[in-house]
N, C-alpha and C. Protein backbone atom coordinates (compact mmCIF):
# COMPACT_ATOMS: atom_id res chain seq x y z
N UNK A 1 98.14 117.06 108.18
CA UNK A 1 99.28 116.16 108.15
C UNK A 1 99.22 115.23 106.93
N UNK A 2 98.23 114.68 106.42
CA UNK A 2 97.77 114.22 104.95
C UNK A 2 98.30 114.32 104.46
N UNK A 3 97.92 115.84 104.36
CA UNK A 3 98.57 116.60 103.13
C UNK A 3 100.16 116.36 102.51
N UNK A 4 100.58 116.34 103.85
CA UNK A 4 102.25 116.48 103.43
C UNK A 4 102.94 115.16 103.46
N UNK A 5 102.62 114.43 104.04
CA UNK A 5 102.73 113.10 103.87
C UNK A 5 103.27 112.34 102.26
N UNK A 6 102.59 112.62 101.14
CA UNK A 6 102.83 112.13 100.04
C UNK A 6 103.96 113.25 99.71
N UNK A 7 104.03 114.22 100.01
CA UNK A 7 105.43 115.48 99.73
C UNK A 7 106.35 115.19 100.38
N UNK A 8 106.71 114.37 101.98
CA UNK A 8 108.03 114.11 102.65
C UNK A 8 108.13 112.37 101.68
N UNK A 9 107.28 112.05 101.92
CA UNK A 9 107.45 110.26 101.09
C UNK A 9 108.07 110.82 99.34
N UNK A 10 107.70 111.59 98.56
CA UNK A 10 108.19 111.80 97.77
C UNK A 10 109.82 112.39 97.54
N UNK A 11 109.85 112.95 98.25
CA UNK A 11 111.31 113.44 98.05
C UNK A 11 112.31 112.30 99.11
N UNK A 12 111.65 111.90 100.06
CA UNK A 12 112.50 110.66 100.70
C UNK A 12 112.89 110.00 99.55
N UNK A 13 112.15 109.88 99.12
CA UNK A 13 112.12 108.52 97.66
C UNK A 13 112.92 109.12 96.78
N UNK A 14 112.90 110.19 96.12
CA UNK A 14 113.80 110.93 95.61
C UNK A 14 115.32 110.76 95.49
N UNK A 15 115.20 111.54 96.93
CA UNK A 15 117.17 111.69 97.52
C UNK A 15 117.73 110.19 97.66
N UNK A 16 116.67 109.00 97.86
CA UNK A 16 117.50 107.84 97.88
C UNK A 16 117.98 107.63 96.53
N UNK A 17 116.94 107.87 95.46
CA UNK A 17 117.85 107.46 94.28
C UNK A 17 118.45 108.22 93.73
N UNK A 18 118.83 109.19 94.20
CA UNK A 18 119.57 110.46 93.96
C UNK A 18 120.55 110.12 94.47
N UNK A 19 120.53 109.62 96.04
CA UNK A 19 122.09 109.40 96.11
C UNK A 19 122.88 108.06 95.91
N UNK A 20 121.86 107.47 95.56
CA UNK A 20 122.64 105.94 94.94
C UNK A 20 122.93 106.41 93.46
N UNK A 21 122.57 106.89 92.59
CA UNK A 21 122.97 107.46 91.20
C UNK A 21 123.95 108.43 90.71
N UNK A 22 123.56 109.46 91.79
CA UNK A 22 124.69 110.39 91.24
C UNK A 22 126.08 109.83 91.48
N UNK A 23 126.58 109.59 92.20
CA UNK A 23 128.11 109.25 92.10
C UNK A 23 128.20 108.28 91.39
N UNK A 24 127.48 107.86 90.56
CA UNK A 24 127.66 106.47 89.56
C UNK A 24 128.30 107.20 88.54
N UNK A 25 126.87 107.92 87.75
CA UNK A 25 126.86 108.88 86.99
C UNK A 25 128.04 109.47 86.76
N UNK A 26 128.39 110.19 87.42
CA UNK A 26 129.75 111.37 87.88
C UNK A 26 130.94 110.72 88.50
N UNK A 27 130.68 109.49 88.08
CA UNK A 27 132.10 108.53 88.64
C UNK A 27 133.05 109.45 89.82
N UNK A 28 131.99 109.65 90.71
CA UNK A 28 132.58 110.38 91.74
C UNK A 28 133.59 109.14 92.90
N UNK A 29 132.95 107.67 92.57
CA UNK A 29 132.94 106.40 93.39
C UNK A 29 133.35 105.23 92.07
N UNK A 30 133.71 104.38 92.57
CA UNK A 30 134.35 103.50 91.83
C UNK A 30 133.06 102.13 92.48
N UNK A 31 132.95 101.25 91.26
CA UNK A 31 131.70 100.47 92.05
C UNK A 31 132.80 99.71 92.59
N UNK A 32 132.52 98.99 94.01
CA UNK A 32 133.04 98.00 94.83
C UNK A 32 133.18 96.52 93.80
N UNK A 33 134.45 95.68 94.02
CA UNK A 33 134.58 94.54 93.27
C UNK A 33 133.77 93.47 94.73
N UNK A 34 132.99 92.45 94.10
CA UNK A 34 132.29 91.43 94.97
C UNK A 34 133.32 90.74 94.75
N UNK A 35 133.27 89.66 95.92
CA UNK A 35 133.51 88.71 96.49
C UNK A 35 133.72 87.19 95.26
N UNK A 36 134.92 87.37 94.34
CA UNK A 36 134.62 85.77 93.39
C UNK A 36 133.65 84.90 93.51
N UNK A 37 133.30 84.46 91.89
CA UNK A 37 132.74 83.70 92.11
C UNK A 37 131.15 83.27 92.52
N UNK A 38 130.97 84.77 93.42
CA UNK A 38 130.02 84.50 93.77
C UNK A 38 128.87 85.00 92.65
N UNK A 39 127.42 84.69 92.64
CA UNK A 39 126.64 84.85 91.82
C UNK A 39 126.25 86.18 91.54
N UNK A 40 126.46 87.33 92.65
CA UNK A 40 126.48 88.82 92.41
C UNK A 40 127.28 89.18 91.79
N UNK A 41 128.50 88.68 91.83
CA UNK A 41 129.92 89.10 90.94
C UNK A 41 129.66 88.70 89.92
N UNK A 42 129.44 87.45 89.49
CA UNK A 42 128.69 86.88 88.28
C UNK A 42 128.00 88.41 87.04
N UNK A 43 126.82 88.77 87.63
CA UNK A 43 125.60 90.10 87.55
C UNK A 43 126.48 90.88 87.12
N UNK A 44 127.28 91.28 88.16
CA UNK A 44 127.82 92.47 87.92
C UNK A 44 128.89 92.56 86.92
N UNK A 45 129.43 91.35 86.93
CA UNK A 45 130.74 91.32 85.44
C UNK A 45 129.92 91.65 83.97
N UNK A 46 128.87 91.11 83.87
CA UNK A 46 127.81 91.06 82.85
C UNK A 46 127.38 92.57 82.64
N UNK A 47 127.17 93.64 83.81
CA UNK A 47 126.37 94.75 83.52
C UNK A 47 127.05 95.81 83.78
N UNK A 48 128.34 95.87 84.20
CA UNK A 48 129.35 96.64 84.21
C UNK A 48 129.62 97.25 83.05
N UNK A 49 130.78 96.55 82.48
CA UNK A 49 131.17 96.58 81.44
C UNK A 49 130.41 97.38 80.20
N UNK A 50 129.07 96.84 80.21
CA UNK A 50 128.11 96.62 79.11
C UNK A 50 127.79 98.08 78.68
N UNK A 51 127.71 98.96 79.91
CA UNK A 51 127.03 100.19 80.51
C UNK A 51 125.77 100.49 80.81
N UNK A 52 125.15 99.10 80.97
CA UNK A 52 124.18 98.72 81.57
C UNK A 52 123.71 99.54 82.98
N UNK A 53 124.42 99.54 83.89
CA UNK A 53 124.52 99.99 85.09
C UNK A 53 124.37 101.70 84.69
N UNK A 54 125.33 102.16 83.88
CA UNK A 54 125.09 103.75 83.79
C UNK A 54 123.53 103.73 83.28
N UNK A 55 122.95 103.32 82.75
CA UNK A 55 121.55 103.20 82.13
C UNK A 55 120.20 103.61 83.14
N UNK A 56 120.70 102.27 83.70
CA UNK A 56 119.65 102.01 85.11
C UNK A 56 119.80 102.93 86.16
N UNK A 57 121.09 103.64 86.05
CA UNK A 57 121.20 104.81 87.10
C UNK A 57 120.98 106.28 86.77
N UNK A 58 120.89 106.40 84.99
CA UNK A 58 120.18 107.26 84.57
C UNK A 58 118.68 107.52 84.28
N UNK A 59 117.99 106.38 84.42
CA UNK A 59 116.43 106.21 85.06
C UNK A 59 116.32 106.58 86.03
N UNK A 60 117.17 105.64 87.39
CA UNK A 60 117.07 106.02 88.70
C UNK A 60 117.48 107.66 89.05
N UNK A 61 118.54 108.41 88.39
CA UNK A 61 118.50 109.84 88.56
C UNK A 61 116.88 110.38 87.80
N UNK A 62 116.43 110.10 86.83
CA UNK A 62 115.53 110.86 85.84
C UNK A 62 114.48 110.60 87.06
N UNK A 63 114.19 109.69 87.45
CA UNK A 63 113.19 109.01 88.30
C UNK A 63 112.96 109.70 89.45
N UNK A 64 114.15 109.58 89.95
CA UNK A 64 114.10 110.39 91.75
C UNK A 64 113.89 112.15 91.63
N UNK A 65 114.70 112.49 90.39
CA UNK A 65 113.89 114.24 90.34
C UNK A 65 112.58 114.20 89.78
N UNK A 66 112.07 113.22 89.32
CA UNK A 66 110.73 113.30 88.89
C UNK A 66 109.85 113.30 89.65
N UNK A 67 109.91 112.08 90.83
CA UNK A 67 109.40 112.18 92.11
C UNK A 67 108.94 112.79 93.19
N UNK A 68 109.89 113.65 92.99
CA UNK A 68 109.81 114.66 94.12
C UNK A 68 108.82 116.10 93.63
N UNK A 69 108.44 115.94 92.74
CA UNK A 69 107.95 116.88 92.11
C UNK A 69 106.54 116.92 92.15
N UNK A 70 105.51 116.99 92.91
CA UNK A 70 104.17 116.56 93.13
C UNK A 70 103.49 116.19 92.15
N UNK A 71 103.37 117.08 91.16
CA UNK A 71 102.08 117.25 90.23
C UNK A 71 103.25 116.19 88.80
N UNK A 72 104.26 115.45 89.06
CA UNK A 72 104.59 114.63 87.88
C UNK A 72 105.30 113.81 88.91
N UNK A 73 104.70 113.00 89.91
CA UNK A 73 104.87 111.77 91.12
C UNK A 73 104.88 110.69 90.48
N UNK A 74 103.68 110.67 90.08
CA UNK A 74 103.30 109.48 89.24
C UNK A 74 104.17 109.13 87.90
N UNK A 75 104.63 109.74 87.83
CA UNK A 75 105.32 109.49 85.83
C UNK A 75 106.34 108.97 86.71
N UNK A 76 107.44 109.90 87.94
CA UNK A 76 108.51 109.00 88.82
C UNK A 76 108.09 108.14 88.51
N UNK A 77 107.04 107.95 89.41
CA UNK A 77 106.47 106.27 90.46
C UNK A 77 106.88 105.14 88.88
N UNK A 78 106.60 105.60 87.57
CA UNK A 78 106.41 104.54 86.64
C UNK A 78 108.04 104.48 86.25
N UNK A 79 108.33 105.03 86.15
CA UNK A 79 110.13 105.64 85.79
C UNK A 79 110.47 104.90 86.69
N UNK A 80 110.40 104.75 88.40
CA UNK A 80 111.64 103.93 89.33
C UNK A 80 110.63 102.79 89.60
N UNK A 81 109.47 102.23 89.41
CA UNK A 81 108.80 100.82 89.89
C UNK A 81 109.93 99.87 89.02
N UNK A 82 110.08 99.45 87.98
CA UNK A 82 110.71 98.72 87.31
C UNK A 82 112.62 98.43 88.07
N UNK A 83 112.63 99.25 88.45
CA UNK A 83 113.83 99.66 89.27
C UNK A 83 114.04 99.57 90.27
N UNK A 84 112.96 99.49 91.09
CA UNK A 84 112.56 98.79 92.30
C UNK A 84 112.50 97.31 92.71
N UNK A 85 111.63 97.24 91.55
CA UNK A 85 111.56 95.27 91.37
C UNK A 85 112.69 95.28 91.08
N UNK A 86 113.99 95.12 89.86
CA UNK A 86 114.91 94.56 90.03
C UNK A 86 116.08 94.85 91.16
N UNK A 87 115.79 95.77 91.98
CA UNK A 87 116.67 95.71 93.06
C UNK A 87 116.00 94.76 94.27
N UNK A 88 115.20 94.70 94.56
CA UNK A 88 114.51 93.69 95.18
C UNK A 88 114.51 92.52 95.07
N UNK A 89 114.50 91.95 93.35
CA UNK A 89 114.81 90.34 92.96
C UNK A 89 116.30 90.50 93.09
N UNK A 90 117.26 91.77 92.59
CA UNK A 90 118.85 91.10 92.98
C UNK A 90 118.84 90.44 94.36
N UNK A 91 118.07 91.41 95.34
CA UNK A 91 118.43 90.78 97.14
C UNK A 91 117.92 89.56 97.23
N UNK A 92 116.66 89.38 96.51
CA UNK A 92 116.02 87.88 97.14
C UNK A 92 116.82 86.80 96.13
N UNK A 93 117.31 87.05 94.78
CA UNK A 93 117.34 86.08 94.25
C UNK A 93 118.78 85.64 93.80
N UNK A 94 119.50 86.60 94.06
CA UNK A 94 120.96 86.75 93.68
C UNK A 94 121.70 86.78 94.48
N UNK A 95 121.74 87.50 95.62
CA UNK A 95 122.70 88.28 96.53
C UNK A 95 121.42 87.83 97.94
N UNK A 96 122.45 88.11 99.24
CA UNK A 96 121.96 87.29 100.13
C UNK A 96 120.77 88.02 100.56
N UNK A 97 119.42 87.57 100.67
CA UNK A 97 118.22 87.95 101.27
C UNK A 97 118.17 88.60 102.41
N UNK A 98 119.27 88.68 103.45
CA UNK A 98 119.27 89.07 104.46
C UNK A 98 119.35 90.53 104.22
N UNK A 99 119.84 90.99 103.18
CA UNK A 99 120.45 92.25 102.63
C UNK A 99 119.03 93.23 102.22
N UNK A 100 117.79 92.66 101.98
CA UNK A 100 116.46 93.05 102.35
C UNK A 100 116.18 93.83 103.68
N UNK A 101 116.70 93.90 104.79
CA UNK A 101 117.06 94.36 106.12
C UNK A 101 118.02 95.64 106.25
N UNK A 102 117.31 96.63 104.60
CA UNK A 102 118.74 97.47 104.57
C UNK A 102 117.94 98.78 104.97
N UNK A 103 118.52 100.24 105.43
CA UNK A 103 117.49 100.94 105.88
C UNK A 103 117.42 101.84 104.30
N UNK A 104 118.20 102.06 103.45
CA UNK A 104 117.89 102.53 102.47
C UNK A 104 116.79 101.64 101.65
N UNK A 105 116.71 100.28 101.65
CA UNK A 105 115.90 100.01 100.90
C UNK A 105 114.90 99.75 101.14
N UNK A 106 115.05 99.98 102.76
CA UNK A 106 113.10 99.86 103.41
C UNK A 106 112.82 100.91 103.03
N UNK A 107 113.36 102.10 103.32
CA UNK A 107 112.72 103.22 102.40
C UNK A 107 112.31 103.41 101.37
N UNK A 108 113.20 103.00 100.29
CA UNK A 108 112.40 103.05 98.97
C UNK A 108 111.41 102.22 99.16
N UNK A 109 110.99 101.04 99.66
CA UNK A 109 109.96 100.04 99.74
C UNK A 109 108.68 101.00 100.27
N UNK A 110 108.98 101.58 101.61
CA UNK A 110 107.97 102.06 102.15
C UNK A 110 107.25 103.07 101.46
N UNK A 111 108.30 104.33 100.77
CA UNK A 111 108.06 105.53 100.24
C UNK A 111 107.29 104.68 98.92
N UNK A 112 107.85 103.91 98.51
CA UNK A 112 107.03 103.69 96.96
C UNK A 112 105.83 102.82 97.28
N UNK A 113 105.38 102.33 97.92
CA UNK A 113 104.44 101.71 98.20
C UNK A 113 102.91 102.45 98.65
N UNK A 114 103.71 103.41 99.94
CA UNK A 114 103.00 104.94 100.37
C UNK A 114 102.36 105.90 99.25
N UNK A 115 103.10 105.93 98.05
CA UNK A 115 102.84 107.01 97.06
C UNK A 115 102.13 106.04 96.43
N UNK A 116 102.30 104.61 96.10
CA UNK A 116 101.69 103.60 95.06
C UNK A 116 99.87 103.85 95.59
N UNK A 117 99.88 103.80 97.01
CA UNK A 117 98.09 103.52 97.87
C UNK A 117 97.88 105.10 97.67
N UNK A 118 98.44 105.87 97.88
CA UNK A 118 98.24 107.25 98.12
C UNK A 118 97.53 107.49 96.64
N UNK A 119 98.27 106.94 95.19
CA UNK A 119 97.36 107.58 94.17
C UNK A 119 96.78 106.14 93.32
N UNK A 120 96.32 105.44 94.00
CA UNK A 120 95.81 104.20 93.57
C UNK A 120 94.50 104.00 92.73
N UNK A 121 93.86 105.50 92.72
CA UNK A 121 92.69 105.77 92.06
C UNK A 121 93.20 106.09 90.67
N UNK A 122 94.43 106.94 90.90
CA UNK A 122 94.70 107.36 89.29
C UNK A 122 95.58 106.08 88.61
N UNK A 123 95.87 105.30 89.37
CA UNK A 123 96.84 104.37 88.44
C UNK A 123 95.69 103.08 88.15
N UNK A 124 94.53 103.51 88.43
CA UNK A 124 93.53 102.31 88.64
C UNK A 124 93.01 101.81 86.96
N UNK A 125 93.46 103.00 85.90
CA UNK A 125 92.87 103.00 85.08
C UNK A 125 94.24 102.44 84.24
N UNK A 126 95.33 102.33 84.40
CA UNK A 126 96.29 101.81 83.71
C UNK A 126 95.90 99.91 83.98
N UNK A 127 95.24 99.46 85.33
CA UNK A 127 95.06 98.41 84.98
C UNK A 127 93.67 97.43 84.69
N UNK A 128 92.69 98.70 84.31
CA UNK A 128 91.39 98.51 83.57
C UNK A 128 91.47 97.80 82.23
């Protein structure tokens, strides 16, 4: 059961940012307008436009097929960590904290965290 463990956590991790990206990408979806005013709308007027957002969702696609891929996990894991933290500081620091309570993003939390302990020996030397 070990075994497969880091192979279902990997592609979990995957398909989430697979499916938050692709319809960005492929303007299959139109992003939602926030609420005036408020400090997320703020963010988002700033990174819209810019094509900022297509950027970060072309990591997050490069990222999530990378992931899923056993023997190049780790190159993911470095590709979506950065991508992780800033979706995490938008919820705590921007947009309402409660929004931390989401089941897509406990997943990425859990799955990347799982794969982070799972190869903690090989990433041990990036912080030697």
């Amino acid at each position: 059961m070990k075994k497969y463990l880091p192979i279902v956590a990997g592609i979990l991790l995957g398909l989430c940012f697979l499916a938050a990206s692709v319809p960005v990408l492929f303007n299959l979806i139109t992003i939602p307008k926030l609420p005036e005013g408020t400090p997320a709308a703020h963010f988002m007027e700033a990174f819209i436009p810019t094509g900022y957002v297509k950027f970060v969702k072309l990591f997050e696609f490069i990222g999530g097929i990378v992931v899923m891929i056993p023997r190049l996990r780790n190159l993911g894991l470095l590709l979506l960590g950065p991508v992780i933290v800033n979706i995490i500081a938008f919820h705590v620091l921007i947009d309402d904290p409660k929004q931390l309570i989401n089941p897509m993003l406990d997943i990425i939390i859990v799955c990347a965290l799982y794969l982070l302990w799972d190869a903690r020996r090989k990433f041990a030397g990036l912080l030697n």
